[in-house]
Protein backbone atom coordinates (compact mmCIF):
# COMPACT_ATOMS: atom_id res chain seq x y z
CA UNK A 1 38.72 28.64 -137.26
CA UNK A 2 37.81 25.31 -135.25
CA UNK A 3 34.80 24.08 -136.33
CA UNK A 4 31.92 24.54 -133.88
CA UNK A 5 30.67 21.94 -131.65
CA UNK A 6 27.49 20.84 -132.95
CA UNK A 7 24.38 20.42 -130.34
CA UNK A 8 22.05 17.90 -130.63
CA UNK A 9 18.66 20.25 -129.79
CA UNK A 10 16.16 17.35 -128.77
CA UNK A 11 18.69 16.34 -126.02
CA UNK A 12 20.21 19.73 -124.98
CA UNK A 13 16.39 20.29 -124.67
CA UNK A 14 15.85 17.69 -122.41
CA UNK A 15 19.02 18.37 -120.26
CA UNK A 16 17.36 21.41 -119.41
CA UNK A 17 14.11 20.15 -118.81
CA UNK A 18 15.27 18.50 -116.07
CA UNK A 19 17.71 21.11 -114.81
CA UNK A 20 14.56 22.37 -113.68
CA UNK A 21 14.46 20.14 -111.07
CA UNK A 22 17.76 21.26 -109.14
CA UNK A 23 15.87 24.44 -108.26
CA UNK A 24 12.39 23.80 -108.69
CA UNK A 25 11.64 21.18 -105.46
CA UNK A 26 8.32 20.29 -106.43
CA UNK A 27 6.51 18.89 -109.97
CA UNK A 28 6.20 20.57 -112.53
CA UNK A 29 3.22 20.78 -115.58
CA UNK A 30 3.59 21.18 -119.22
CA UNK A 31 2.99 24.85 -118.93
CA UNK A 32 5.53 25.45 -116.68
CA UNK A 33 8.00 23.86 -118.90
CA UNK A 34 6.92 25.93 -121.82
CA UNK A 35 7.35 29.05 -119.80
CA UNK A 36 10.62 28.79 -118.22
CA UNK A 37 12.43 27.59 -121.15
CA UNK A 38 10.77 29.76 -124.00
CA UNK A 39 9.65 26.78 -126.14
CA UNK A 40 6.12 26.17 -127.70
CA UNK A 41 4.11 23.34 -125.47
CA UNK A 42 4.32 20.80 -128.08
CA UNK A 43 7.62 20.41 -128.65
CA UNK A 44 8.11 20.07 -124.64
CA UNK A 45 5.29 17.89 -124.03
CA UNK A 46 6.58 15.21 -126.74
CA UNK A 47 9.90 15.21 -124.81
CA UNK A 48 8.42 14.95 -121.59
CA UNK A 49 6.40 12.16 -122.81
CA UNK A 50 9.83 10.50 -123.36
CA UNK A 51 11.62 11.21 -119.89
CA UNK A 52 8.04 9.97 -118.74
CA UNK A 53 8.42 6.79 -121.05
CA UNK A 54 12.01 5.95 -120.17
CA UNK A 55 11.62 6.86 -116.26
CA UNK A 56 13.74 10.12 -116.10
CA UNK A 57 10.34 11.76 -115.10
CA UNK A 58 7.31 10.30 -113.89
CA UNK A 59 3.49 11.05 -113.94
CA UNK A 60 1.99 13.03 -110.39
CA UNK A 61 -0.32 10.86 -109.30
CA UNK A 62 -2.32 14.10 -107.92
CA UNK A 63 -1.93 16.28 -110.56
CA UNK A 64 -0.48 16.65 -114.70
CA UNK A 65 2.59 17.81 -113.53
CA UNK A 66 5.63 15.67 -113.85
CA UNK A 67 9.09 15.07 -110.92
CA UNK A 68 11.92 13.05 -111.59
CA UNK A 69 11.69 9.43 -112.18
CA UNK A 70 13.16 6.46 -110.46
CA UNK A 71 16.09 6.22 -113.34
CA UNK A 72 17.45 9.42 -112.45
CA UNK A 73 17.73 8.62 -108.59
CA UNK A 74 19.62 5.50 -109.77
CA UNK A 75 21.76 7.05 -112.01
CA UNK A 76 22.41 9.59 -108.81
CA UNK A 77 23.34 7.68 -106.58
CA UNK A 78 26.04 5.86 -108.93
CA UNK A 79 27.08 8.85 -109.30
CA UNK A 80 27.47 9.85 -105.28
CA UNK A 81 28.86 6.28 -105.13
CA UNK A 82 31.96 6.76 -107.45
CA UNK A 83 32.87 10.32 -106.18
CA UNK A 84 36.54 10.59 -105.29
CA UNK A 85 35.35 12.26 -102.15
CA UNK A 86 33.30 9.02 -101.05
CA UNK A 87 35.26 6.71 -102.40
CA UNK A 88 39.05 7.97 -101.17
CA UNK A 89 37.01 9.40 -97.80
CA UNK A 90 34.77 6.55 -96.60
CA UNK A 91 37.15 5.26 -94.31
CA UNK A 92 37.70 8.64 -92.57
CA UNK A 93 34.45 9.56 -92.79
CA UNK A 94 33.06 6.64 -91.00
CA UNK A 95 36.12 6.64 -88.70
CA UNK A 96 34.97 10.83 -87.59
CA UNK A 97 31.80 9.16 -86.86
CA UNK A 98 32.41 6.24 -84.71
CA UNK A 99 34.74 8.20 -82.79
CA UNK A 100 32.10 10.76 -81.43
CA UNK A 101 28.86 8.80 -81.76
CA UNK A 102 27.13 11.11 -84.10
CA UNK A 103 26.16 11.01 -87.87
CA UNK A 104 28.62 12.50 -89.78
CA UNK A 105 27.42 13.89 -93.18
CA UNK A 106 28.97 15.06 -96.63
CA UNK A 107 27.46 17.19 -99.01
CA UNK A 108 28.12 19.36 -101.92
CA UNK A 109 26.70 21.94 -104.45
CA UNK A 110 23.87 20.87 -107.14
CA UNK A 111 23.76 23.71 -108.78
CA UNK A 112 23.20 26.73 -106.13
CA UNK A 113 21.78 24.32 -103.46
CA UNK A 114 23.48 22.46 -100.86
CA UNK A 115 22.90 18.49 -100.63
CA UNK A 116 23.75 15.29 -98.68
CA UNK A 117 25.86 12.61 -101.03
CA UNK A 118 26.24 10.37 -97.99
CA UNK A 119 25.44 10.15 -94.33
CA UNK A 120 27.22 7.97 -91.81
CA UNK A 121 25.43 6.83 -88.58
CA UNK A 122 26.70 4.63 -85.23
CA UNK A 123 24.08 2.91 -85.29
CA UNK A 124 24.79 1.27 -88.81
CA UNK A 125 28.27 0.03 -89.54
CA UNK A 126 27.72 0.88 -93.12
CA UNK A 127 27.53 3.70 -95.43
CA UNK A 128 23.60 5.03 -95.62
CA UNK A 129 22.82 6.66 -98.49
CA UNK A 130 20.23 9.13 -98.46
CA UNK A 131 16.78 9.83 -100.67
CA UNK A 132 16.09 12.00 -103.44
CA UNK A 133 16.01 15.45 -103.28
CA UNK A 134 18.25 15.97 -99.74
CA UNK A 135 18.54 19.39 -100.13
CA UNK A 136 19.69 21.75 -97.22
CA UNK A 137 19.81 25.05 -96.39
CA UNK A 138 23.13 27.10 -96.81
CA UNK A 139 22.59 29.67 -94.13
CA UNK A 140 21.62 27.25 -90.98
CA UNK A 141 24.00 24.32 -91.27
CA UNK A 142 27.70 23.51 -91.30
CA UNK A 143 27.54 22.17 -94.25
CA UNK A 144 26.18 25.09 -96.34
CA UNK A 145 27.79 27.79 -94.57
CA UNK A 146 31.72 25.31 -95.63
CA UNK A 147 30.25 25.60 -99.61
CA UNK A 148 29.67 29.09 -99.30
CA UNK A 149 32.27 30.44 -97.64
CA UNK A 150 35.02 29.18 -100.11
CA UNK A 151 33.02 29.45 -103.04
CA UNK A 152 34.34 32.16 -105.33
CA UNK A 153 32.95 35.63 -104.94
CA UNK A 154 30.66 36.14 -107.99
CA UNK A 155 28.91 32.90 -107.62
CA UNK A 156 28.24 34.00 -103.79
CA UNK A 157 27.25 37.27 -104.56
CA UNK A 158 24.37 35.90 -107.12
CA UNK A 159 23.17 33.33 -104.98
CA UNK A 160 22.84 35.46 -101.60
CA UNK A 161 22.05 38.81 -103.45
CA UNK A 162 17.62 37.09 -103.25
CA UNK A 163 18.38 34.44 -100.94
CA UNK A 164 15.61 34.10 -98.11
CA UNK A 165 17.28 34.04 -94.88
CA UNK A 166 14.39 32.15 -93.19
CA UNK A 167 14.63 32.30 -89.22
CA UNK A 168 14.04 28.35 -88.01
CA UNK A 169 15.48 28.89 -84.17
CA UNK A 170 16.29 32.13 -82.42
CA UNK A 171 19.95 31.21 -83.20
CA UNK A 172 19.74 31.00 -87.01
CA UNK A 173 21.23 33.89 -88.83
CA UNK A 174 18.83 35.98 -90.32
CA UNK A 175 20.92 39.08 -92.12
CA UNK A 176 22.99 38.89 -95.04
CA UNK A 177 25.57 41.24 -92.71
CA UNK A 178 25.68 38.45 -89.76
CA UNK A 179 26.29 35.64 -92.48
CA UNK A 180 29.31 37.42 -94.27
CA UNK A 181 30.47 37.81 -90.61
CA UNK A 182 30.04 34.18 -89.73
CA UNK A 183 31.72 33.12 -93.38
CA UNK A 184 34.97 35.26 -92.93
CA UNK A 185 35.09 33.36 -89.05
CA UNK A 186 34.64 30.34 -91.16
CA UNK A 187 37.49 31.06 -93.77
CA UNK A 188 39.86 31.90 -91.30
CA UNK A 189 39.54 29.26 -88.63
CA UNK A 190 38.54 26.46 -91.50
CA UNK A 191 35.68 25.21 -89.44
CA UNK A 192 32.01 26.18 -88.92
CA UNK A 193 29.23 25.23 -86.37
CA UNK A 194 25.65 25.17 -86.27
CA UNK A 195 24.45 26.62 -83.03
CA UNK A 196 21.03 24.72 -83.02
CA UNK A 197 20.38 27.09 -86.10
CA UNK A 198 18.36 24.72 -87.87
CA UNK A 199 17.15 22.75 -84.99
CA UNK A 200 16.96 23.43 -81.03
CA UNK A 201 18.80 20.61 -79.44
CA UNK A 202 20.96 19.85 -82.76
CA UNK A 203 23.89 21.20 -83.17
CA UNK A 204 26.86 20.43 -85.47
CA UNK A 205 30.92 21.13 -86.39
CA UNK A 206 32.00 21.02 -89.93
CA UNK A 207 35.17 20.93 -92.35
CA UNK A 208 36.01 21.54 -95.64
CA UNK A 209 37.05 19.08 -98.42
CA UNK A 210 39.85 20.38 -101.43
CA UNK A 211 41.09 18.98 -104.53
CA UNK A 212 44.46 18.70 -105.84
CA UNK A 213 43.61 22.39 -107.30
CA UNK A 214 42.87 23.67 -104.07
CA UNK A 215 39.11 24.37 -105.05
CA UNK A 216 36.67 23.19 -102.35
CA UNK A 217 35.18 20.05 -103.75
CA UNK A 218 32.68 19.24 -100.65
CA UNK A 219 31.90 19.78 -96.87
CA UNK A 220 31.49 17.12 -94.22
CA UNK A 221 29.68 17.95 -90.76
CA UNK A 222 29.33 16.20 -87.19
CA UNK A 223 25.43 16.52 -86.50
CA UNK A 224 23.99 15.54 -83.47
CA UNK A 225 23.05 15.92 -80.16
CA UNK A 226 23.35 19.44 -79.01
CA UNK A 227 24.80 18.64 -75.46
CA UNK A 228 27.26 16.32 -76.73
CA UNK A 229 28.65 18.21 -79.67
CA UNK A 230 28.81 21.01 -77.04
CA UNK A 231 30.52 18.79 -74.11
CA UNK A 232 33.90 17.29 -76.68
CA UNK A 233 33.74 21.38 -78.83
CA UNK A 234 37.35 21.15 -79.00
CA UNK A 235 37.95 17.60 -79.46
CA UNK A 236 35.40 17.29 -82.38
CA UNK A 237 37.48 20.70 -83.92
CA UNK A 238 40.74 18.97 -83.89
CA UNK A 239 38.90 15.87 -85.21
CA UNK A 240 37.45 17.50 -87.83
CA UNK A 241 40.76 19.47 -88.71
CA UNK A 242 42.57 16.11 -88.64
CA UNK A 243 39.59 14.58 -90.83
CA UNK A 244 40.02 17.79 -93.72
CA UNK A 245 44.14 17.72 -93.97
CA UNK A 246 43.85 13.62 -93.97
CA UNK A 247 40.60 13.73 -96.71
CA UNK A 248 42.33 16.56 -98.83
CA UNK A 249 45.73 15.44 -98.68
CA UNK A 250 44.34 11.82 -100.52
CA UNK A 251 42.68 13.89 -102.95
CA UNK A 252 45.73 15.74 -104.20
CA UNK A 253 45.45 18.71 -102.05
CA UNK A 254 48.95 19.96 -100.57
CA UNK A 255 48.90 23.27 -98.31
């Protein structure tokens, strides 16, 4: 029998200390710690006070809860930085952009939430990085509604069987029936839109990203003005088609 792989607890500990964070978007006390993971308060306050001490949490200012330090937003974003989808894709990410005059984002799963890894703008002939924490919805943008509709069945099924469809614009979808509608749309045409779901006079046209497996490894989106995303639909669609088979294909992906 192989031997078994031998945890060390203080760290596992504090790997899921601050796994909290991915779905808890706001600080978080000693307490609240204790609770969620089923340890006493002392052992998680002396490894807090460490995270604290080394920066991978930081103090509240307004309260005695703790969020996530500067050293795990820089240790992030060198992350987002040497992604094969950023680093293979830059060039026809920024190229998507330029060509319509609207940002162009990317964005993948952390954990069961959807979030930006990079942003390209006209105004800025450079990559733009964006802050901690960029976390946005599945059900009312492009991006989220890509992730989820290829994601494999299970893992849908637990994250929409409590998920609050909250209603932003009389557009947004607000029924789990609609969304599975809109997601099978989405899996057979390989592109989805937000209809000024999230906000009135913003609309957007996304893509999908796949790995040399085939698995769906992020989503990229053309968000912008509503009237102008609306006026080149069907050149943006093709664009965006182009933009998936080009970004896939240099990631190993072959139909």
């Amino acid at each position: 029998m192989a031997k078994e792989r031998r945890l060390i607890q203080s760290i596992k500990r504090a790997s899921d200390i601050l796994g909290l964070f991915i779905v808890e978007q706001k600080p978080l006390g000693i307490t609240e710690f204790a609770k969620r993971l089923n340890l006493p308060k002392t052992t998680i306050a002396s490894i807090v006070q460490t995270l604290a001490a080394i920066g991978y949490l930081e103090k509240d200012p307004a309260s005695p809860r703790y969020r996530l330090g500067p050293q795990i937003f820089q240790l992030g974003m060198q992350c987002a930085s040497t992604m094969d989808v950023i680093t293979t894709g830059r060039a026809w990410i920024e190229r998507l952009c330029f060509q319509f005059r609207e940002p162009v984002n990317v964005g993948t799963l952390v954990g069961d939430k959807a979030t930006i890894i990079m942003r390209i703008e006209p105004e800025n002939h450079f990559m733009v990085f964006p802050q901690a924490g960029p976390m946005i919805p599945l059900h009312s943008t492009c991006i989220g509604k890509m992730l989820l509709a290829y994601m494999e069945e299970p893992k849908r099924a637990a994250i929409l069987s409590g998920y609050a469809f909250e209603k932003f614009t009389d557009n947004t979808i607000a029924s789990k029936t609609a969304f599975m509608k809109d997601l099978d749309k989405i899996r057979s045409s390989g592109t989805s839109f937000d209809n000024q779901e999230m906000i009135i006079g913003m609309a957007g046209i996304g893509g999908p990203v796949f790995n040399r497996a085939g698995a769906l490894v992020a989503a990229f989106a053309v968000t912008g003005n509503a009237d102008n995303i609306t006026r080149q639909r069907e050149d943006i669609i093709a664009a965006v088609r182009f933009t998936t088979h080009q970004l896939s294909s240099q990631l190993g992906f072959s139909e």
